[in-house]
PDB file of N, CA and C in Angstrom:
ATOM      1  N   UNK A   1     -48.455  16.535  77.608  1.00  0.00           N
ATOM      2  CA  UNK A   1     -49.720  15.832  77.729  1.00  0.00           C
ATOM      3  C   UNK A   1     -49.771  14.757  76.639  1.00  0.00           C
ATOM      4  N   UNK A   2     -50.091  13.837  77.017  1.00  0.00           N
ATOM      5  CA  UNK A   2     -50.372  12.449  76.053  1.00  0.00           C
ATOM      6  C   UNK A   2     -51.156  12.707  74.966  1.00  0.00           C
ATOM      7  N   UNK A   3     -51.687  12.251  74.011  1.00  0.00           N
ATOM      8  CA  UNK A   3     -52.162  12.027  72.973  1.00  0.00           C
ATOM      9  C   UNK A   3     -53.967  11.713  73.493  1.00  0.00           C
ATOM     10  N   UNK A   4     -53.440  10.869  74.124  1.00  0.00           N
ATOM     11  CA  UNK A   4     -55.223   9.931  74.776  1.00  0.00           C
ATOM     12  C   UNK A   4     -55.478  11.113  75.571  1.00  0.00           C
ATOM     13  N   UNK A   5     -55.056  11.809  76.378  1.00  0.00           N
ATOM     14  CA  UNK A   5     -55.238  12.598  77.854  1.00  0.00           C
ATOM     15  C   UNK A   5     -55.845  14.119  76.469  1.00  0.00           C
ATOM     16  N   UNK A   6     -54.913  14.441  75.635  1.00  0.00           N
ATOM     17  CA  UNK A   6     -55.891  15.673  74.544  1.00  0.00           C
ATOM     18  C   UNK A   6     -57.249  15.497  73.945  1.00  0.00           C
ATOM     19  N   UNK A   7     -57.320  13.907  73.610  1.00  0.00           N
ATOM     20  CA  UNK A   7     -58.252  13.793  72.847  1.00  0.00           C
ATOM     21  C   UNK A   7     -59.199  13.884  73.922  1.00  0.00           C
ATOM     22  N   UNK A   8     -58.944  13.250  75.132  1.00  0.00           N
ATOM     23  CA  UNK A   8     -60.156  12.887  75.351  1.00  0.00           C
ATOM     24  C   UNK A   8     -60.628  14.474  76.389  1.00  0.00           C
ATOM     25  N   UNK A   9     -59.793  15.742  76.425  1.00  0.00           N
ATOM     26  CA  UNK A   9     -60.256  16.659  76.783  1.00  0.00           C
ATOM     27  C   UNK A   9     -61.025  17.095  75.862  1.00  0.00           C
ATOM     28  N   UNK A  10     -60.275  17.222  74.550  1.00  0.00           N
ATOM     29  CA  UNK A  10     -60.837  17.724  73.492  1.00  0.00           C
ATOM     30  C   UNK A  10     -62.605  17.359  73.085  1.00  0.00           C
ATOM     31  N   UNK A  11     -62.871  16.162  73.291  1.00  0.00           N
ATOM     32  CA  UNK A  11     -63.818  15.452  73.354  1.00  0.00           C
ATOM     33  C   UNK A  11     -65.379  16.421  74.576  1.00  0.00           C
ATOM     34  N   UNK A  12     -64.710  16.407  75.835  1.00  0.00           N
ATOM     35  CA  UNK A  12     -65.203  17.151  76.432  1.00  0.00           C
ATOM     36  C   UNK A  12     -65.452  18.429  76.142  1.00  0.00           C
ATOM     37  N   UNK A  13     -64.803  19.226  75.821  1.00  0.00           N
ATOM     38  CA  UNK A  13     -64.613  20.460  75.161  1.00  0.00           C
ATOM     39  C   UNK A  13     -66.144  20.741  73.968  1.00  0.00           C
ATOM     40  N   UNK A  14     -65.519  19.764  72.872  1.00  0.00           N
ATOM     41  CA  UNK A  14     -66.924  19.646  71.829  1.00  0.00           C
ATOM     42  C   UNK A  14     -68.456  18.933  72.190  1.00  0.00           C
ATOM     43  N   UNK A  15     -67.749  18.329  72.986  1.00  0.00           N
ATOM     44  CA  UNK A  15     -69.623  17.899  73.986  1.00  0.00           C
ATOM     45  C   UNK A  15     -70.030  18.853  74.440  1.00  0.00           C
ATOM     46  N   UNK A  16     -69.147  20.279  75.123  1.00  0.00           N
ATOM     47  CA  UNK A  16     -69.915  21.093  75.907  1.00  0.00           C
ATOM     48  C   UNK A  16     -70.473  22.248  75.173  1.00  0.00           C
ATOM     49  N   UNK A  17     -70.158  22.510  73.540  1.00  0.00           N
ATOM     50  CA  UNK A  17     -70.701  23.215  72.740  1.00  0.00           C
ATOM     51  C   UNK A  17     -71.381  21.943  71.642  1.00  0.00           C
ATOM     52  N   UNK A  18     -71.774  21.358  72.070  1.00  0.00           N
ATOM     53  CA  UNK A  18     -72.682  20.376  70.863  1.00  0.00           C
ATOM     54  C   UNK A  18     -72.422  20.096  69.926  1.00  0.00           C
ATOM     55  N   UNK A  19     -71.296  20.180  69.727  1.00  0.00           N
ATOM     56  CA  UNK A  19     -70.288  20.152  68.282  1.00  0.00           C
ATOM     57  C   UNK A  19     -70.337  18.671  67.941  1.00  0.00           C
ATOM     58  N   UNK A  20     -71.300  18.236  67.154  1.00  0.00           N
ATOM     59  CA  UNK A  20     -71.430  16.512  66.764  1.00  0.00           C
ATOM     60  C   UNK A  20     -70.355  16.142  65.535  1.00  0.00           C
ATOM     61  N   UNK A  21     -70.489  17.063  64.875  1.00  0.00           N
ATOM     62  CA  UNK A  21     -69.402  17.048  63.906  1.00  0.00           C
ATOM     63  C   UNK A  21     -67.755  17.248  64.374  1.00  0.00           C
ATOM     64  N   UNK A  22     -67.758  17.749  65.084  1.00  0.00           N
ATOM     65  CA  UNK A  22     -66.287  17.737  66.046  1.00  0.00           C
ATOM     66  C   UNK A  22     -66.359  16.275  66.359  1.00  0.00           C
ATOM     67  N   UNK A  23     -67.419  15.940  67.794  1.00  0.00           N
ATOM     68  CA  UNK A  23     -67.276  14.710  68.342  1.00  0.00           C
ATOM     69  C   UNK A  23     -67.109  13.382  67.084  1.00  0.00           C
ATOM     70  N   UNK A  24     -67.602  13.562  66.162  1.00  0.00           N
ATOM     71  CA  UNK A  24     -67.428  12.480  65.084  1.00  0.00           C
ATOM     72  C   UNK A  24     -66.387  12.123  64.345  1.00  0.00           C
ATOM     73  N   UNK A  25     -65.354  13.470  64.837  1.00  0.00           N
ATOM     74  CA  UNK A  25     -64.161  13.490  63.938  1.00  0.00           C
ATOM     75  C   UNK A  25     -63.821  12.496  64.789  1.00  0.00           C
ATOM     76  N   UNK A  26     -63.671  12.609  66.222  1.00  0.00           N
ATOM     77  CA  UNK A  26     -62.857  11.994  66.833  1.00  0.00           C
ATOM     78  C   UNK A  26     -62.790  10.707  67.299  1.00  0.00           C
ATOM     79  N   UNK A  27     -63.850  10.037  66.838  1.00  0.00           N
ATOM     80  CA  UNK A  27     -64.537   8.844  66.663  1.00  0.00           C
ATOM     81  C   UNK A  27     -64.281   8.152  65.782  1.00  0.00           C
ATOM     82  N   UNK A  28     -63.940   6.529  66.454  1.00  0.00           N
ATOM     83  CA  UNK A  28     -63.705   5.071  64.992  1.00  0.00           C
ATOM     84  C   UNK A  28     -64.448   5.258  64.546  1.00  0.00           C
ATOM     85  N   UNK A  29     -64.940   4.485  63.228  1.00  0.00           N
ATOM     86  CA  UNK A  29     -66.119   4.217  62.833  1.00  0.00           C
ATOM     87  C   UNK A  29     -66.868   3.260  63.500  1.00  0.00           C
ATOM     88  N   UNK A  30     -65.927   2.417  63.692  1.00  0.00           N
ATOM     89  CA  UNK A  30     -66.670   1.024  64.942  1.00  0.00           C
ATOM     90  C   UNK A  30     -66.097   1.229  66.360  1.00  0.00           C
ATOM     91  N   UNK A  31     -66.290   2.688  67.018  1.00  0.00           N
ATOM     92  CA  UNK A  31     -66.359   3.048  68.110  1.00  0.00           C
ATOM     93  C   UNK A  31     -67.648   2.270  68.909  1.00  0.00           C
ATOM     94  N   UNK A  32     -67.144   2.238  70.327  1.00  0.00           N
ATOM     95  CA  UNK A  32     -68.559   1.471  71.211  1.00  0.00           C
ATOM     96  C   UNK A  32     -68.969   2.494  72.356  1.00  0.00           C
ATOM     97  N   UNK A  33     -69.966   2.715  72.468  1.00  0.00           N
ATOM     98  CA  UNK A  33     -70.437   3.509  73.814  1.00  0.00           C
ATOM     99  C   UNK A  33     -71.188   2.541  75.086  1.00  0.00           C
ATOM    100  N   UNK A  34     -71.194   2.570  76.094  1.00  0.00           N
ATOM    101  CA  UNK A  34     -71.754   1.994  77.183  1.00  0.00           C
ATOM    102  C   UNK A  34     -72.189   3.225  78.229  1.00  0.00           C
ATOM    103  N   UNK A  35     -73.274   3.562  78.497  1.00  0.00           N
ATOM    104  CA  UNK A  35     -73.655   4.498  79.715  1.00  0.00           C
ATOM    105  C   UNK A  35     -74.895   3.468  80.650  1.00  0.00           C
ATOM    106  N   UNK A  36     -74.193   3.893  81.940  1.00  0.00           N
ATOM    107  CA  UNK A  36     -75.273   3.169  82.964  1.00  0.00           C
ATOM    108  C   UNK A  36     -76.768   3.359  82.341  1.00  0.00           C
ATOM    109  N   UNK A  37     -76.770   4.650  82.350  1.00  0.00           N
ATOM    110  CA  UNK A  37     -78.478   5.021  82.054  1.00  0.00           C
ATOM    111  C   UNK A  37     -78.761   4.711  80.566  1.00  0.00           C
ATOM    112  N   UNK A  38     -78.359   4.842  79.323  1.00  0.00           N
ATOM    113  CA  UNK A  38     -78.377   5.039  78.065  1.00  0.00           C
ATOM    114  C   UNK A  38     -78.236   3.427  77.540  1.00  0.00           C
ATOM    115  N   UNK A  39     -77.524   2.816  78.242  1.00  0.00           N
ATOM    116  CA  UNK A  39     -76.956   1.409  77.189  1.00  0.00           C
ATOM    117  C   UNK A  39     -76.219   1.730  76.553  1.00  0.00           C
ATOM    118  N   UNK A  40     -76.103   0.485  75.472  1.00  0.00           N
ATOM    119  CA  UNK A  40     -74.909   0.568  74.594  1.00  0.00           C
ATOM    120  C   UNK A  40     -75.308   0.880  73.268  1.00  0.00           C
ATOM    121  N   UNK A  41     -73.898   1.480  72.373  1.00  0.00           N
ATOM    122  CA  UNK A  41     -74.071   1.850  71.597  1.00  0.00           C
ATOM    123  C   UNK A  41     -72.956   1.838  70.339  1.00  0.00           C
ATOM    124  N   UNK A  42     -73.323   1.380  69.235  1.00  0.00           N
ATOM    125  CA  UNK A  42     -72.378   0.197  68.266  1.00  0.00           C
ATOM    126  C   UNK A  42     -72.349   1.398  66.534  1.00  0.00           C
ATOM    127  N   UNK A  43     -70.884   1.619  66.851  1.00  0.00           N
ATOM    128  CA  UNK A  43     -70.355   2.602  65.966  1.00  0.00           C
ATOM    129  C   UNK A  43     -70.881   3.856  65.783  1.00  0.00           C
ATOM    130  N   UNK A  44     -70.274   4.359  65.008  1.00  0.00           N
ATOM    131  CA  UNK A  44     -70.064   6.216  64.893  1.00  0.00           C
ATOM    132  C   UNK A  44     -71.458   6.769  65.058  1.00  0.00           C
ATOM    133  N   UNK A  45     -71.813   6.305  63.781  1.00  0.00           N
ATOM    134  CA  UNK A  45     -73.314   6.409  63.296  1.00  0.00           C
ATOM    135  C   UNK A  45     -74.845   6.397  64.874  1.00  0.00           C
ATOM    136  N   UNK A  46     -74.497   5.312  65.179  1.00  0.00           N
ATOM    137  CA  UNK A  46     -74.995   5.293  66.620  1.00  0.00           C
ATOM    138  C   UNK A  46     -74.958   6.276  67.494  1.00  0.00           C
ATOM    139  N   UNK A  47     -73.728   6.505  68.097  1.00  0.00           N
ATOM    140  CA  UNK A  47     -73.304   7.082  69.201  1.00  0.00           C
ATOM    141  C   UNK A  47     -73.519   8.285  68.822  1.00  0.00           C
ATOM    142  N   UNK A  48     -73.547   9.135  67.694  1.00  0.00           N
ATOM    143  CA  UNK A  48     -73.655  10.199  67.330  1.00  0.00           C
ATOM    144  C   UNK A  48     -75.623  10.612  67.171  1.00  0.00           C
ATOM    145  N   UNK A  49     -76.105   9.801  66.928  1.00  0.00           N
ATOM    146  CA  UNK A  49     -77.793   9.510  66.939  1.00  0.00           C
ATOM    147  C   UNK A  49     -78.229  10.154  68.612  1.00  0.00           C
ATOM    148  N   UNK A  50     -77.226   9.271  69.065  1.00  0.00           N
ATOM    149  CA  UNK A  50     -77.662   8.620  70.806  1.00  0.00           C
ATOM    150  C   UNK A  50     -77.335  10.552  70.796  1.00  0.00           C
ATOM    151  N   UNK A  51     -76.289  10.698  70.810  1.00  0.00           N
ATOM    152  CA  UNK A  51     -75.762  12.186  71.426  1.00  0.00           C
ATOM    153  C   UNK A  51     -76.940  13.419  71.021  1.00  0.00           C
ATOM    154  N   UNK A  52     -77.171  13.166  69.750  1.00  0.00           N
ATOM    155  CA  UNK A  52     -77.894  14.330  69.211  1.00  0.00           C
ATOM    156  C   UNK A  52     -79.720  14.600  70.249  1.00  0.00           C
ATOM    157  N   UNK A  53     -79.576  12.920  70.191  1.00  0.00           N
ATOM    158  CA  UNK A  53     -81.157  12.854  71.100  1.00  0.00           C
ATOM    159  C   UNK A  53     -80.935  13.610  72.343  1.00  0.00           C
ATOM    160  N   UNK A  54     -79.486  13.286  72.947  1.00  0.00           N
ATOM    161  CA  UNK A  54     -79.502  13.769  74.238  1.00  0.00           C
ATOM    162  C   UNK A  54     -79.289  15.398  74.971  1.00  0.00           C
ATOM    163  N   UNK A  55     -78.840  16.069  73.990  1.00  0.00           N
ATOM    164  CA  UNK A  55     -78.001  17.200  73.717  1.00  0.00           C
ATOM    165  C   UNK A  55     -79.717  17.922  73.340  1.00  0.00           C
ATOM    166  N   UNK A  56     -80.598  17.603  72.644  1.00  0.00           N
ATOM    167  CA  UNK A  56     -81.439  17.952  71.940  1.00  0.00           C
ATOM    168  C   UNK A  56     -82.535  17.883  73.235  1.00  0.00           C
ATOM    169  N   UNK A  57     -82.390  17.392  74.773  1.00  0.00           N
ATOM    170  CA  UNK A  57     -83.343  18.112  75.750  1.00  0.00           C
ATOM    171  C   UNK A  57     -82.994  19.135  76.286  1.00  0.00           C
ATOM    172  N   UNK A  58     -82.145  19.560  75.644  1.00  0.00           N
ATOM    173  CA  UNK A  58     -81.101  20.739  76.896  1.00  0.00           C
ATOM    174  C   UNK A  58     -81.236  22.401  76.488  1.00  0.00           C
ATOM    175  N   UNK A  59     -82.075  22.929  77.005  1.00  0.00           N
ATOM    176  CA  UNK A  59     -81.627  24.387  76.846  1.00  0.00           C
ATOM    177  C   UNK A  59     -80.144  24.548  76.727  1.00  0.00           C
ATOM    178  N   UNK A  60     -79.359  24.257  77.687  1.00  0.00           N
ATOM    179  CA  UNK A  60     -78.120  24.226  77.921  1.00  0.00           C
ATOM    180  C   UNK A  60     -77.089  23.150  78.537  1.00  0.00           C
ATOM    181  N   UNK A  61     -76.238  22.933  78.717  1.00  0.00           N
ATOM    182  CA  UNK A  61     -75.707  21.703  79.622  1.00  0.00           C
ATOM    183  C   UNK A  61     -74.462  22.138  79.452  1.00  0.00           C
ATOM    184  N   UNK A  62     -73.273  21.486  80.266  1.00  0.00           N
ATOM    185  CA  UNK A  62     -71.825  21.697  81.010  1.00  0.00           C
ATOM    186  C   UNK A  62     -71.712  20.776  81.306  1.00  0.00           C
ATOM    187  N   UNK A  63     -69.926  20.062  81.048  1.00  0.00           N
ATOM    188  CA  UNK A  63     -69.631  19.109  81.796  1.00  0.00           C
ATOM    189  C   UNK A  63     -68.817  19.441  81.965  1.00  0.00           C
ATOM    190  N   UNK A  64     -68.001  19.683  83.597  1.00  0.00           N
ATOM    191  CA  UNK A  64     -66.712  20.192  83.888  1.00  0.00           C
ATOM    192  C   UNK A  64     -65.606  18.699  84.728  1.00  0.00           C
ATOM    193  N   UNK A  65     -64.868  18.874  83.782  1.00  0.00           N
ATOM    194  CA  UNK A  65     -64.051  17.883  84.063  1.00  0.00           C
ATOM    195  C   UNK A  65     -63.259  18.090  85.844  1.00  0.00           C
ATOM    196  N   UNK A  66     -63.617  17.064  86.628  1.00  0.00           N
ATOM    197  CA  UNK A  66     -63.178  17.032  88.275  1.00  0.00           C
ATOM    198  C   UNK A  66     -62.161  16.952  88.562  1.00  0.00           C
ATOM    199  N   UNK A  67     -61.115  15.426  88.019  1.00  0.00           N
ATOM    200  CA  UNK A  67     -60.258  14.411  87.752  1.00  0.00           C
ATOM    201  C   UNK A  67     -60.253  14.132  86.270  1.00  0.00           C
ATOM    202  N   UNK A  68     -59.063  13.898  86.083  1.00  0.00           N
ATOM    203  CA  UNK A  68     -58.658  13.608  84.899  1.00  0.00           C
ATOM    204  C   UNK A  68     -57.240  12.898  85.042  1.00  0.00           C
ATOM    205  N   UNK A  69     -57.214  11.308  84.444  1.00  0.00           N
ATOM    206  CA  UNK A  69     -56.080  10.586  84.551  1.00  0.00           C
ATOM    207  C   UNK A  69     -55.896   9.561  83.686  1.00  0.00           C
ATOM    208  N   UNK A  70     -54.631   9.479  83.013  1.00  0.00           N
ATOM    209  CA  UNK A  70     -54.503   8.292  82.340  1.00  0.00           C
ATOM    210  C   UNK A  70     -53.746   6.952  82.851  1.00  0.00           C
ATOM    211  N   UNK A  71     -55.057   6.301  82.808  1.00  0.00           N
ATOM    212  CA  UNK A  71     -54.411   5.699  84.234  1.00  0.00           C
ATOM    213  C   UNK A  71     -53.732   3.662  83.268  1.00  0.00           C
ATOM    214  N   UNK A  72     -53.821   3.753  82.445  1.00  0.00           N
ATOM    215  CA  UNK A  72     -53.305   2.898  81.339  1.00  0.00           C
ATOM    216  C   UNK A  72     -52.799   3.502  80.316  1.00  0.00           C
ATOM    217  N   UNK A  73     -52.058   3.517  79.372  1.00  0.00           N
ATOM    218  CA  UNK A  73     -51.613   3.684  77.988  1.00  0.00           C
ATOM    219  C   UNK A  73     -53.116   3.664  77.469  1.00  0.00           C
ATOM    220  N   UNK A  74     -53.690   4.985  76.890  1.00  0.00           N
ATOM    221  CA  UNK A  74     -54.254   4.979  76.142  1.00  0.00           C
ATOM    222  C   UNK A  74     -55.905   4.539  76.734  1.00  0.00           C
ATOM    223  N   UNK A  75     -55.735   5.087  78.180  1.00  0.00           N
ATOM    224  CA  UNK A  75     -57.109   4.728  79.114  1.00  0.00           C
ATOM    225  C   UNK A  75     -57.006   5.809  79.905  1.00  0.00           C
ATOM    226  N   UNK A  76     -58.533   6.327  79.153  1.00  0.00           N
ATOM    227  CA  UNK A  76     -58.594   7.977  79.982  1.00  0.00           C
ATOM    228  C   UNK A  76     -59.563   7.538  81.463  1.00  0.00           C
ATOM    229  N   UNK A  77     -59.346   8.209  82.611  1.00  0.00           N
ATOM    230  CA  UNK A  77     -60.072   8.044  83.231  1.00  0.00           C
ATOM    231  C   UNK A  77     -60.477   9.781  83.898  1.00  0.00           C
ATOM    232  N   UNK A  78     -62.027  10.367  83.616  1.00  0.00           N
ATOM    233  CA  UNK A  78     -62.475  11.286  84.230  1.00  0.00           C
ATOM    234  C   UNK A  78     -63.711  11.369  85.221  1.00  0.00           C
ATOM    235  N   UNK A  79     -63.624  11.908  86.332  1.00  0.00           N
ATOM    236  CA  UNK A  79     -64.420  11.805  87.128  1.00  0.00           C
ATOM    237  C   UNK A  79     -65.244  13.476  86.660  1.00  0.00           C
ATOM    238  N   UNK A  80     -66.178  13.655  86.517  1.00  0.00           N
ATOM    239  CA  UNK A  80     -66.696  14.961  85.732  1.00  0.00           C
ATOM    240  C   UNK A  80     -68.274  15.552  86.831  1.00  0.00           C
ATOM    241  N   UNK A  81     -68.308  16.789  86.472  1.00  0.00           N
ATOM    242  CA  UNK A  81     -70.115  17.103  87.464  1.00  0.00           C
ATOM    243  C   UNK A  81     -70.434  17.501  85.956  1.00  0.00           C
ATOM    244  N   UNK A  82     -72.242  17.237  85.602  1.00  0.00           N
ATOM    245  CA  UNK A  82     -73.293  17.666  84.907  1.00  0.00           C
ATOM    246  C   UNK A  82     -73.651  18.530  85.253  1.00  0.00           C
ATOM    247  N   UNK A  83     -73.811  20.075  84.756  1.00  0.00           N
ATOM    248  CA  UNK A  83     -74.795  21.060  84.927  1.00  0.00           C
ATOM    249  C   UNK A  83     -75.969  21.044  83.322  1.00  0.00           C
ATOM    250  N   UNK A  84     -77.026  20.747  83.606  1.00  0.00           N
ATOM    251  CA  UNK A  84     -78.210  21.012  82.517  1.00  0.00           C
ATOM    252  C   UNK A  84     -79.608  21.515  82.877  1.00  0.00           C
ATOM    253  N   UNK A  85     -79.843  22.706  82.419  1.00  0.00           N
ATOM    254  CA  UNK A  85     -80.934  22.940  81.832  1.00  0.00           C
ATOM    255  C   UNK A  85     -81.756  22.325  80.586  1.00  0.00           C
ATOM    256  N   UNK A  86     -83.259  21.541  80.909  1.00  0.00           N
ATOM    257  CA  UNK A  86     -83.794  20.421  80.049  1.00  0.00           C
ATOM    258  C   UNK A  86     -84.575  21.965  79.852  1.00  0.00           C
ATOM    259  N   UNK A  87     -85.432  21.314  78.394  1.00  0.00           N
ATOM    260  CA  UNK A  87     -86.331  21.815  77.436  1.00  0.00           C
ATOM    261  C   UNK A  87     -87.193  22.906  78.465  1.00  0.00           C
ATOM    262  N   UNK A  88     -88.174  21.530  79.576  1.00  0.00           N
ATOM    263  CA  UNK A  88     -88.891  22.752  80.203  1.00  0.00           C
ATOM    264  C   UNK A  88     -88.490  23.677  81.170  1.00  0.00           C
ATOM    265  N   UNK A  89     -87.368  23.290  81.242  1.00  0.00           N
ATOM    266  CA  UNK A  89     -86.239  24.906  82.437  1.00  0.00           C
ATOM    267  C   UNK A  89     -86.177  23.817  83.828  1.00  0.00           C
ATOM    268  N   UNK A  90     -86.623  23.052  83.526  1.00  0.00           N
ATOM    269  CA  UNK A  90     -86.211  22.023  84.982  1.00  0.00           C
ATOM    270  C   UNK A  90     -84.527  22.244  84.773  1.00  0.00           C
ATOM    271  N   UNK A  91     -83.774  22.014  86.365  1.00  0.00           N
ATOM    272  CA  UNK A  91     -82.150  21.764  86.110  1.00  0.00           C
ATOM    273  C   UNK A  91     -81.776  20.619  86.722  1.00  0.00           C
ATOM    274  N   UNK A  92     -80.521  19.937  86.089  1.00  0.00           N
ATOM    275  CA  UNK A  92     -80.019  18.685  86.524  1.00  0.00           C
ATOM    276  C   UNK A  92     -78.446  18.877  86.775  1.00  0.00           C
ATOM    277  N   UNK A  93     -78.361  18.237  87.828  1.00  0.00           N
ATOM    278  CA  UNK A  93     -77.249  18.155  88.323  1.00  0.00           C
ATOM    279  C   UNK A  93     -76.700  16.625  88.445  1.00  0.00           C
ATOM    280  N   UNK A  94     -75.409  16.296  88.445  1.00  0.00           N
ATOM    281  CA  UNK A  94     -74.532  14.993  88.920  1.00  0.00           C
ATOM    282  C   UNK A  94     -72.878  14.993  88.638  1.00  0.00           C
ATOM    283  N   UNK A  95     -73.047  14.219  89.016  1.00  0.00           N
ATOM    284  CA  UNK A  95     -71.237  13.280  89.074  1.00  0.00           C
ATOM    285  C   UNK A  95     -71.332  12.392  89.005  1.00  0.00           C
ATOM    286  N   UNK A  96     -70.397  12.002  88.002  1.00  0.00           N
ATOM    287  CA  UNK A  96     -69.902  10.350  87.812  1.00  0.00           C
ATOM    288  C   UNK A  96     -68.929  10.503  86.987  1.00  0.00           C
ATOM    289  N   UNK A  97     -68.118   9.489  86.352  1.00  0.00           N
ATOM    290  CA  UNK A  97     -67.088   8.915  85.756  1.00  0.00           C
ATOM    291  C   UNK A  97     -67.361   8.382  84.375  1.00  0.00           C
ATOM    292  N   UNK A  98     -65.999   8.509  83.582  1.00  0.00           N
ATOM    293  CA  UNK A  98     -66.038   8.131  82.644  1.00  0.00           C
ATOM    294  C   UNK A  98     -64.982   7.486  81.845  1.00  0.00           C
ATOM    295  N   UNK A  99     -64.839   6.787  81.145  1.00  0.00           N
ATOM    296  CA  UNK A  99     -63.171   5.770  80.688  1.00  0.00           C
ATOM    297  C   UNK A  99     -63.739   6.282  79.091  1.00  0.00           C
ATOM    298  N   UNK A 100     -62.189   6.362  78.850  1.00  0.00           N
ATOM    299  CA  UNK A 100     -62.235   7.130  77.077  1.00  0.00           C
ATOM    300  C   UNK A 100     -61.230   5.708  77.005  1.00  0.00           C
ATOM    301  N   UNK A 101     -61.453   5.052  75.572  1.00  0.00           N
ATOM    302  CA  UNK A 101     -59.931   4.150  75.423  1.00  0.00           C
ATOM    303  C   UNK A 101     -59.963   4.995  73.851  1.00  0.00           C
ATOM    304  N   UNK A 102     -58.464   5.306  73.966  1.00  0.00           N
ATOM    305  CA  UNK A 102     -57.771   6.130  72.690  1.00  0.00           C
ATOM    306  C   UNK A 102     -57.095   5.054  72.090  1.00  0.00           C
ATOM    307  N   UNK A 103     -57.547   5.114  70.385  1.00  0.00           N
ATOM    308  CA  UNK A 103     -56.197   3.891  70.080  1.00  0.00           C
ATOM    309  C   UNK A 103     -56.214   4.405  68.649  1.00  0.00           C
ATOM    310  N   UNK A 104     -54.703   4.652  68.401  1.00  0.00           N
ATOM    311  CA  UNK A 104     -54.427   4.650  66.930  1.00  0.00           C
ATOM    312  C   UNK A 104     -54.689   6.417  66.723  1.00  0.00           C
ATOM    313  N   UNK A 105     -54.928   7.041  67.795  1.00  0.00           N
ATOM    314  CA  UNK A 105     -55.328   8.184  67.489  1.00  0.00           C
ATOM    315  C   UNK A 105     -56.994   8.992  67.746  1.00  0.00           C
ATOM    316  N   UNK A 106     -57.517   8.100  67.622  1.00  0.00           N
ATOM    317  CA  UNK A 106     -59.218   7.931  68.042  1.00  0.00           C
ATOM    318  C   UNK A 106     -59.723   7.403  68.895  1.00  0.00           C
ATOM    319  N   UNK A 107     -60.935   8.050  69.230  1.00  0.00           N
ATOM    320  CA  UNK A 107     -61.781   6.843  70.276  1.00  0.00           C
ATOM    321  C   UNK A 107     -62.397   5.919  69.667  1.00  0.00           C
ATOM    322  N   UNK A 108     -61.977   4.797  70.851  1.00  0.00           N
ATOM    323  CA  UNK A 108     -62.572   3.391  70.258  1.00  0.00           C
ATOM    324  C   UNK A 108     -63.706   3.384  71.204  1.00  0.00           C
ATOM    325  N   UNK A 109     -63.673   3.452  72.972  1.00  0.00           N
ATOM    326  CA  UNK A 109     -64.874   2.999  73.367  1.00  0.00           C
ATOM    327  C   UNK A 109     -65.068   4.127  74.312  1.00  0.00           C
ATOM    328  N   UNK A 110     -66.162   4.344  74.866  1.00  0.00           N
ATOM    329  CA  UNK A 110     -66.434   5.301  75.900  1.00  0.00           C
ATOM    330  C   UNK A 110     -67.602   4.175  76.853  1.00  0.00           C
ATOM    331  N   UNK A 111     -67.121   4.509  78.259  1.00  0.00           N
ATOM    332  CA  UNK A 111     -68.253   4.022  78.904  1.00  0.00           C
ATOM    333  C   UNK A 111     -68.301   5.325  80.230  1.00  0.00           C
ATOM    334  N   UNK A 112     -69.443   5.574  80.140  1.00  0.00           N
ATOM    335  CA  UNK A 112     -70.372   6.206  81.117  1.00  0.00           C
ATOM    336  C   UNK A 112     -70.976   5.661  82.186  1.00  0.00           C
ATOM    337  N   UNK A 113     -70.228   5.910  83.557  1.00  0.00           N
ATOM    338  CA  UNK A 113     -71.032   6.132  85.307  1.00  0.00           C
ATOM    339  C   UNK A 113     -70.476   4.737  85.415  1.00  0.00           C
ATOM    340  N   UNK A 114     -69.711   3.880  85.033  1.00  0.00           N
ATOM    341  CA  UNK A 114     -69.018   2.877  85.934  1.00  0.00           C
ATOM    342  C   UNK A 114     -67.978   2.616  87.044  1.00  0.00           C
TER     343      UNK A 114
END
């Protein structure tokens, strides 16, 4: 398994136990985030803000990876489903996609549902 194709499981892995301090390891400092719904989002410091807000409606949440491909040197591509339980016990469900770019060892950008 590639380098980009671990991290960016690994990545998944610590999103699905809330591990911000994990996810930060694995993060540039001038990492970029893009999500359809969320916008963008400009280095570590950020993206880690953005996560905590989001992680922080969830009784619980799951993201199980569908597809998984590196479909460039160092360009993750996963197609993933959402399972979450929000604060008031409502549940959410989806699918969509996601591009990890690995470089140097770290993530540089993530974009979400394109």
């Amino acid at each position: 398994m590639s380098q980009s194709l671990n991290i960016a499981q690994t990545y998944f892995k610590l999103s699905n136990q809330s591990d911000m301090n994990g996810i930060a390891s694995l993060l540039s400092e001038y990492a970029t985030y893009y999500s359809a719904n969320l916008g963008f989002f400009l280095g570590k410091k950020e993206i880690i803000a953005m996560q905590r807000r989001f992680h922080d409606q969830y009784q619980s949440l799951q993201w199980t990876i569908d597809t998984i491909d590196e479909i460039k040197p160092n360009i993750v591509e996963i197609n993933f489903s959402f399972n979450g339980v929000l604060q008031d016990g409502s549940k959410q469900t989806r699918q969509s996609s996601e591009h990890i770019l690995v470089y140097d060892g770290v993530i540089r950008h993530i974009a979400v549902g394109l």
